[in-house]
PDB file of N, CA and C in Angstrom:
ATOM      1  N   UNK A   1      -3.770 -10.941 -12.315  1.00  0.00           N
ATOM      2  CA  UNK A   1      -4.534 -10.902 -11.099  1.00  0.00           C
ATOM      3  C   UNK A   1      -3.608 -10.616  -9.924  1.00  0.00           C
ATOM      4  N   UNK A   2      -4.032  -9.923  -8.863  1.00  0.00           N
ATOM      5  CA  UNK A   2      -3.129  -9.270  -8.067  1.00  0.00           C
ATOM      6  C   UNK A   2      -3.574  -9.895  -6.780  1.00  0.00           C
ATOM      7  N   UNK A   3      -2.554 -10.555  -6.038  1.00  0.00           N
ATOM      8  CA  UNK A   3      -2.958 -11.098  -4.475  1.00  0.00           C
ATOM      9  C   UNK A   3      -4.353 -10.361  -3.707  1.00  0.00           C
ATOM     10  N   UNK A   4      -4.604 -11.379  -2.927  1.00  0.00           N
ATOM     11  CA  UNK A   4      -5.729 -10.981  -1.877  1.00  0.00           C
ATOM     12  C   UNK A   4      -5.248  -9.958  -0.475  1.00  0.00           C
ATOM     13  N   UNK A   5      -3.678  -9.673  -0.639  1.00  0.00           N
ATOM     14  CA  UNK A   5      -2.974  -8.784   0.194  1.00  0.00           C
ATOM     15  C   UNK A   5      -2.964  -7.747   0.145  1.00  0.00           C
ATOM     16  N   UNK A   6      -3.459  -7.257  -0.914  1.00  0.00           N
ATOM     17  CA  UNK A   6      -3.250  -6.156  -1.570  1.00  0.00           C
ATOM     18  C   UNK A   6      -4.188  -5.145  -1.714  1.00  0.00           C
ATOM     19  N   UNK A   7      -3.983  -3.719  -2.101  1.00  0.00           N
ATOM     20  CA  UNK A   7      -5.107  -2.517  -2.343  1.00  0.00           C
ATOM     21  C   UNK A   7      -4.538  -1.886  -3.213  1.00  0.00           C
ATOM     22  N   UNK A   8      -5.078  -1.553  -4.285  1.00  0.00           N
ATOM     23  CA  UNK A   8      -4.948  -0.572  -5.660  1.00  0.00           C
ATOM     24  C   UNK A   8      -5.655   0.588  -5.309  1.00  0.00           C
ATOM     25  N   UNK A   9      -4.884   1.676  -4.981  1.00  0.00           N
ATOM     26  CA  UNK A   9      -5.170   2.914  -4.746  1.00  0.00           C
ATOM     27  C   UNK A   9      -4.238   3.753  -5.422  1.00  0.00           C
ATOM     28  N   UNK A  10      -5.308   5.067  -5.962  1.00  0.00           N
ATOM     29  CA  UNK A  10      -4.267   5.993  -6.302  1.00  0.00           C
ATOM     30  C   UNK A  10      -3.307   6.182  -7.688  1.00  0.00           C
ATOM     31  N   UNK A  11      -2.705   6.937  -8.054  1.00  0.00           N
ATOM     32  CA  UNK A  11      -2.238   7.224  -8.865  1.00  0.00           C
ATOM     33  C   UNK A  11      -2.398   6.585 -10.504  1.00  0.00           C
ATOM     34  N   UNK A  12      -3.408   6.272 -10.343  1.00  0.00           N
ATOM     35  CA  UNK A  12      -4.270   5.560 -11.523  1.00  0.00           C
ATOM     36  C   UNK A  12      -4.616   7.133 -12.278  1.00  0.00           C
ATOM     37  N   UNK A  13      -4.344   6.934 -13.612  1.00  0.00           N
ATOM     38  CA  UNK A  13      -4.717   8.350 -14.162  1.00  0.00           C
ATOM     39  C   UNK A  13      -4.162   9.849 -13.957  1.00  0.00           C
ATOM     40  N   UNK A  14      -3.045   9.366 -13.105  1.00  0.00           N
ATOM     41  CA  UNK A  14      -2.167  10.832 -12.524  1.00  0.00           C
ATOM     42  C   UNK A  14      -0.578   9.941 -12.621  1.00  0.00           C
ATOM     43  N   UNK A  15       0.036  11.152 -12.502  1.00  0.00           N
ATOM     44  CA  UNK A  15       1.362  11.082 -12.685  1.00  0.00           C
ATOM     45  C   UNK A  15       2.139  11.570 -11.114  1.00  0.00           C
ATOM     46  N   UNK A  16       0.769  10.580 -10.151  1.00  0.00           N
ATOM     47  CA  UNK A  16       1.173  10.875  -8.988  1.00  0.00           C
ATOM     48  C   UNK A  16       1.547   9.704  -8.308  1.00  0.00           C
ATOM     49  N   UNK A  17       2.224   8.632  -8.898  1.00  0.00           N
ATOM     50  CA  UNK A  17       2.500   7.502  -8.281  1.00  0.00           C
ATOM     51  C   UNK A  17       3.678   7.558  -7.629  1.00  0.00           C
ATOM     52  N   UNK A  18       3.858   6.492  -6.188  1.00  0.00           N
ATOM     53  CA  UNK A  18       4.419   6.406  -4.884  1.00  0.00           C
ATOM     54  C   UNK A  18       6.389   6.238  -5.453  1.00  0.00           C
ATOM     55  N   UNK A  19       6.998   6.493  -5.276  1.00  0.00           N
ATOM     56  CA  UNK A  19       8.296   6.445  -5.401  1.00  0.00           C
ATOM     57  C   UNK A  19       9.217   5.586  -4.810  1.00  0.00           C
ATOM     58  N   UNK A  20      10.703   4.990  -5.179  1.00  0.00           N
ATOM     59  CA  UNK A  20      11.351   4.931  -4.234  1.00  0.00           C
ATOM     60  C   UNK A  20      11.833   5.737  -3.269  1.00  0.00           C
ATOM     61  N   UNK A  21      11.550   4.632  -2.360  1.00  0.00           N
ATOM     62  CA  UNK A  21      12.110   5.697  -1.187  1.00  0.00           C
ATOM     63  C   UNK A  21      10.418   6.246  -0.334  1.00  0.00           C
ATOM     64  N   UNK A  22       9.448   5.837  -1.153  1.00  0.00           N
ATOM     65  CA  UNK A  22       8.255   5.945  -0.083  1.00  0.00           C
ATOM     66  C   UNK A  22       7.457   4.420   0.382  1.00  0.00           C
ATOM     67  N   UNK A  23       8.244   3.371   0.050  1.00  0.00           N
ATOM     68  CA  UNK A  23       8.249   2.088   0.919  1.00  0.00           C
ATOM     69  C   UNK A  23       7.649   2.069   1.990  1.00  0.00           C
ATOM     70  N   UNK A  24       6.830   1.520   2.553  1.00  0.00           N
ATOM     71  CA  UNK A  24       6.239   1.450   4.043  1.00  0.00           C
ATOM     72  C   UNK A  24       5.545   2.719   4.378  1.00  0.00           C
ATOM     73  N   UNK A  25       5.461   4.097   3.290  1.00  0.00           N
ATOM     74  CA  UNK A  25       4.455   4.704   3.745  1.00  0.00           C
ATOM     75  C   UNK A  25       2.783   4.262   4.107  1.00  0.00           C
ATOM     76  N   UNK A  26       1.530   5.069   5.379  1.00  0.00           N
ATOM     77  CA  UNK A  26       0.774   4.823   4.901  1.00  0.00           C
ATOM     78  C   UNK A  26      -0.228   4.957   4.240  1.00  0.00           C
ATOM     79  N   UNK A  27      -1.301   4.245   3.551  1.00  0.00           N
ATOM     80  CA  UNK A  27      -2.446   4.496   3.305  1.00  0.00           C
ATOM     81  C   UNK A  27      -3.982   5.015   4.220  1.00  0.00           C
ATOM     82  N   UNK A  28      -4.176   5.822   4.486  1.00  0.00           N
ATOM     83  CA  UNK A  28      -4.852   6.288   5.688  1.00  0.00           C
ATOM     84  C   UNK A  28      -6.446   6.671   5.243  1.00  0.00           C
ATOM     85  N   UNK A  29      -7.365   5.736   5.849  1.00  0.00           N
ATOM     86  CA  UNK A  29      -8.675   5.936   5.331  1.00  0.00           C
ATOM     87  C   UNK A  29      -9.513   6.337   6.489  1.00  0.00           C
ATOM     88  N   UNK A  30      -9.748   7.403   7.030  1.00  0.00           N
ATOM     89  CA  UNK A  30     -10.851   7.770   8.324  1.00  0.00           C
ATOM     90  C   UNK A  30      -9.942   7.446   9.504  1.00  0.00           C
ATOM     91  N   UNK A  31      -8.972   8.290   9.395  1.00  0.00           N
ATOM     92  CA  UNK A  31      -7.815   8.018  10.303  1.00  0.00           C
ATOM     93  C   UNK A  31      -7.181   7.029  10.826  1.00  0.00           C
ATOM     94  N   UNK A  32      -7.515   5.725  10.126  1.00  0.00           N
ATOM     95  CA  UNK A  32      -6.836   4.204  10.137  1.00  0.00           C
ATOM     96  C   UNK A  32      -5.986   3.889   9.280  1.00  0.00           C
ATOM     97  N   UNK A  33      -5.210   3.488   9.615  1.00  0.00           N
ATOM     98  CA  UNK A  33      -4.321   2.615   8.684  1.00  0.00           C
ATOM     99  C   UNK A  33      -4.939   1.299   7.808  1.00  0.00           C
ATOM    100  N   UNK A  34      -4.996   1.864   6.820  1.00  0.00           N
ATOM    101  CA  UNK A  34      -5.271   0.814   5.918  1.00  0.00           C
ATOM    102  C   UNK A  34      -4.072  -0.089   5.188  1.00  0.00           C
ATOM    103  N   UNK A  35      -3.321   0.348   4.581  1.00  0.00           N
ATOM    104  CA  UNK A  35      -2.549  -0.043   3.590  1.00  0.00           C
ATOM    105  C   UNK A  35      -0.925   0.203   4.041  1.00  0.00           C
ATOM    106  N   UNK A  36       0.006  -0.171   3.513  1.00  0.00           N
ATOM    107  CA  UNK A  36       1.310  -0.331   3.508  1.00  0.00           C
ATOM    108  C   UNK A  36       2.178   0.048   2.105  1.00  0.00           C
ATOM    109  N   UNK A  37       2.392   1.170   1.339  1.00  0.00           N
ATOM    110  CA  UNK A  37       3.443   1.269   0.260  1.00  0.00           C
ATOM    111  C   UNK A  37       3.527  -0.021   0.140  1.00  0.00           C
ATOM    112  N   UNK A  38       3.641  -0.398  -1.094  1.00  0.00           N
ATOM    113  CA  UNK A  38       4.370  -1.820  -1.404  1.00  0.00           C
ATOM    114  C   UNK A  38       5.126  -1.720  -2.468  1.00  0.00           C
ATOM    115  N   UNK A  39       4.647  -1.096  -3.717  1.00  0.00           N
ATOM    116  CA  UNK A  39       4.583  -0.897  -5.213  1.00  0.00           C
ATOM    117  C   UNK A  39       4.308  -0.163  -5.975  1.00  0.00           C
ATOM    118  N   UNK A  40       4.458   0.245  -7.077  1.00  0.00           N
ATOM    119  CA  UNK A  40       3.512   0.655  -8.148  1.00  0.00           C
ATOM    120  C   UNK A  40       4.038  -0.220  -9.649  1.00  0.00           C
ATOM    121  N   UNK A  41       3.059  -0.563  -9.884  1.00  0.00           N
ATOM    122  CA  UNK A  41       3.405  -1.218 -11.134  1.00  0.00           C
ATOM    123  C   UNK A  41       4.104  -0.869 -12.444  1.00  0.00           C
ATOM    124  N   UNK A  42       4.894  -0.700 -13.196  1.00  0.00           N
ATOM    125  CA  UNK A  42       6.181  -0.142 -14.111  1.00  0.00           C
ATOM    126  C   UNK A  42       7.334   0.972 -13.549  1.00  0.00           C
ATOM    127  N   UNK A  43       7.433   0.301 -12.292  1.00  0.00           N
ATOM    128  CA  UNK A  43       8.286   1.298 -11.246  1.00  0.00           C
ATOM    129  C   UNK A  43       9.073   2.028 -11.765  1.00  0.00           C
ATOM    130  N   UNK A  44       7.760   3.172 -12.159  1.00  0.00           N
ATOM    131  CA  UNK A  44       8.049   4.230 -12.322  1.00  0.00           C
ATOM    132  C   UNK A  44       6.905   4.850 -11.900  1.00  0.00           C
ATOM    133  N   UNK A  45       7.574   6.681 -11.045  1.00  0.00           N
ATOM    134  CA  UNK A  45       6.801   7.167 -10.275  1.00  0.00           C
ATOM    135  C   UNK A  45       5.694   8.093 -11.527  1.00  0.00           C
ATOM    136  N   UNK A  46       5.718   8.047 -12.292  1.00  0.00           N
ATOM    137  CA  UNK A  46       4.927   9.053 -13.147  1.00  0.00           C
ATOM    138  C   UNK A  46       4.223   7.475 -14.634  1.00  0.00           C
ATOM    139  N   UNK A  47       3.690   6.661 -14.075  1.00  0.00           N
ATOM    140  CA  UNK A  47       2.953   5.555 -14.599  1.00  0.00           C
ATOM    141  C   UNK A  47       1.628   5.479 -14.519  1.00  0.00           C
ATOM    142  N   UNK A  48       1.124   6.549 -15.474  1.00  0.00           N
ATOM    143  CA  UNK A  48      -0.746   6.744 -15.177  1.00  0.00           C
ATOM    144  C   UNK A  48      -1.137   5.625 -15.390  1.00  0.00           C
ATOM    145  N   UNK A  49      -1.168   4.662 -16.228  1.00  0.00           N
ATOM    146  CA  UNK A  49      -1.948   3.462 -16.860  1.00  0.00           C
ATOM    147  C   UNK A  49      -1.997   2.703 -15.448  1.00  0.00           C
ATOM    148  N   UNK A  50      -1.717   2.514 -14.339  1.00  0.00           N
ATOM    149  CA  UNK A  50      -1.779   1.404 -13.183  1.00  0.00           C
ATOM    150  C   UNK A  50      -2.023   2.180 -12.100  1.00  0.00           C
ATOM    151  N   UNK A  51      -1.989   1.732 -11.030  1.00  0.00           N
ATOM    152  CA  UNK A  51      -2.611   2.499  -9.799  1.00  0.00           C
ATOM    153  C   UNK A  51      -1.184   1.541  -8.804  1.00  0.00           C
ATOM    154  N   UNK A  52      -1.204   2.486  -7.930  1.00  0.00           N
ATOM    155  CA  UNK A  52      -0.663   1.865  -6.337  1.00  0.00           C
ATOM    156  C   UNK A  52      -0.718   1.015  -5.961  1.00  0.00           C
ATOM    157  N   UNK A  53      -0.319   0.112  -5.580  1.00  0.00           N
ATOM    158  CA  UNK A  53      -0.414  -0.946  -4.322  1.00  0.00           C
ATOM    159  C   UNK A  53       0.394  -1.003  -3.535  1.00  0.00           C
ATOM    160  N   UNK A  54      -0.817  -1.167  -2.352  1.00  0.00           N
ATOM    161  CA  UNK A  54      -0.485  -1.149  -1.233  1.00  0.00           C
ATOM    162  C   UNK A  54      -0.475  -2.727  -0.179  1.00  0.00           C
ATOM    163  N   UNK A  55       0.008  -2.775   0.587  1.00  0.00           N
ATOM    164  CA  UNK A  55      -0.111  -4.545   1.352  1.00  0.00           C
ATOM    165  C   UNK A  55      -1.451  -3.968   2.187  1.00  0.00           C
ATOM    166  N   UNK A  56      -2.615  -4.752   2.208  1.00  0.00           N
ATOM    167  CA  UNK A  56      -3.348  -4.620   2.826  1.00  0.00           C
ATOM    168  C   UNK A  56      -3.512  -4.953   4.525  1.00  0.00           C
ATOM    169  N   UNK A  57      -3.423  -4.270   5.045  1.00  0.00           N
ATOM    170  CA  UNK A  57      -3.027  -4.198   6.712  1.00  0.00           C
ATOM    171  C   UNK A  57      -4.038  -5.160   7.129  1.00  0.00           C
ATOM    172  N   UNK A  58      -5.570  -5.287   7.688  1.00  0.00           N
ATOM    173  CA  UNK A  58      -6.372  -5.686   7.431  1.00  0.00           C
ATOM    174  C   UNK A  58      -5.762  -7.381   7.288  1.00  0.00           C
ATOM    175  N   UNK A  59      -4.935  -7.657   6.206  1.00  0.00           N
ATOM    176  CA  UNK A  59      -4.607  -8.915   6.663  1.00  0.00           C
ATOM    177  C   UNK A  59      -3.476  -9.743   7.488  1.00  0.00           C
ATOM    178  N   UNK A  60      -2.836  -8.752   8.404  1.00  0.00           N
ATOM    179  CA  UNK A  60      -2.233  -9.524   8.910  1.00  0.00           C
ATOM    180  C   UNK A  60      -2.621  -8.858  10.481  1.00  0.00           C
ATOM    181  N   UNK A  61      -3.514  -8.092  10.866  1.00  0.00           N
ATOM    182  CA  UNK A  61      -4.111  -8.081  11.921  1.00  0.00           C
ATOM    183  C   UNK A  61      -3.710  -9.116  12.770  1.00  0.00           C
ATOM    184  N   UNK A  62      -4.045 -10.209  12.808  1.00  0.00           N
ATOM    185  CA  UNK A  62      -3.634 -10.965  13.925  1.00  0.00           C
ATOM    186  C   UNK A  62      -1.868 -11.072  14.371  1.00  0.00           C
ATOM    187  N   UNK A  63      -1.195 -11.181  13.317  1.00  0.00           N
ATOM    188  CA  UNK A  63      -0.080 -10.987  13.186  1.00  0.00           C
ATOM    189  C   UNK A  63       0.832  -9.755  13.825  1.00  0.00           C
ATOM    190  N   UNK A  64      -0.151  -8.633  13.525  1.00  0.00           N
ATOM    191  CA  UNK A  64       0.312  -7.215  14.203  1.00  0.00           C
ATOM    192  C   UNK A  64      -0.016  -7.207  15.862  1.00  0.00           C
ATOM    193  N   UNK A  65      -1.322  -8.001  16.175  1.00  0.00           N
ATOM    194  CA  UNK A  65      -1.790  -8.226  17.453  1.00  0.00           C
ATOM    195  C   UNK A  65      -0.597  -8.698  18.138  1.00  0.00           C
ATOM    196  N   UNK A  66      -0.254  -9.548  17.423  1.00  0.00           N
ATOM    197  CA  UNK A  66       0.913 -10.823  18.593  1.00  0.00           C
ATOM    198  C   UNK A  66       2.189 -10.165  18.656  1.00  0.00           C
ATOM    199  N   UNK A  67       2.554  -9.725  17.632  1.00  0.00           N
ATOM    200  CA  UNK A  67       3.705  -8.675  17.829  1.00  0.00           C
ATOM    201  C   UNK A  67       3.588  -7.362  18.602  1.00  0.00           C
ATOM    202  N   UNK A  68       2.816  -6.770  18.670  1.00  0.00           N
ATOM    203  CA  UNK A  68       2.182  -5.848  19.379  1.00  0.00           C
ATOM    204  C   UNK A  68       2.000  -6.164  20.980  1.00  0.00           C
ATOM    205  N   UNK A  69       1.433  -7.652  21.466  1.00  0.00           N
ATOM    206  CA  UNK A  69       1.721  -7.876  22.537  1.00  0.00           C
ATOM    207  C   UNK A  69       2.822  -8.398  23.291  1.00  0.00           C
ATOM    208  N   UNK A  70       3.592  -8.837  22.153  1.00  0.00           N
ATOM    209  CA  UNK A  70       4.705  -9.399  22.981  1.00  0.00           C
ATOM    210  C   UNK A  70       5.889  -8.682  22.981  1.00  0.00           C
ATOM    211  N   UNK A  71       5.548  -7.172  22.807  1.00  0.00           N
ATOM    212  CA  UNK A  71       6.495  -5.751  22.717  1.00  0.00           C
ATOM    213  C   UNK A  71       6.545  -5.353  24.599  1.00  0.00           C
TER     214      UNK A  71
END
């Protein structure tokens, strides 16, 4: 079971999974930031059997707020 932080996107069924070195890219859904690079599961970039994860942005919103204002 995979944290409540998290989003499984992507490279599920393709040999298009996120790499090192694409860390902190983002996930972009209707021109928002959704997601954060985090992972892919058997880190390795060509791992069809699993999908992406990403840190779900969404939860630390408030967190980004306060940092954001006190910039």
């Amino acid at each position: 079971m995979l944290p409540e932080n998290v989003i499984c996107a992507g490279g599920y069924g393709t040999d298009k999974g996120f790499c090192q070195g694409d860390s902190g890219g983002p996930l972009v859904c209707n021109g928002k930031a959704a997601g954060v690079v985090s992972y892919n599961w058997g880190k390795n970039c060509r791992y069809p059997n699993r999908p992406n994860v990403y840190t779900d942005v969404s939860k630390y919103l408030p967190w980004i707020r306060k940092i954001m204002k006190d910039c």
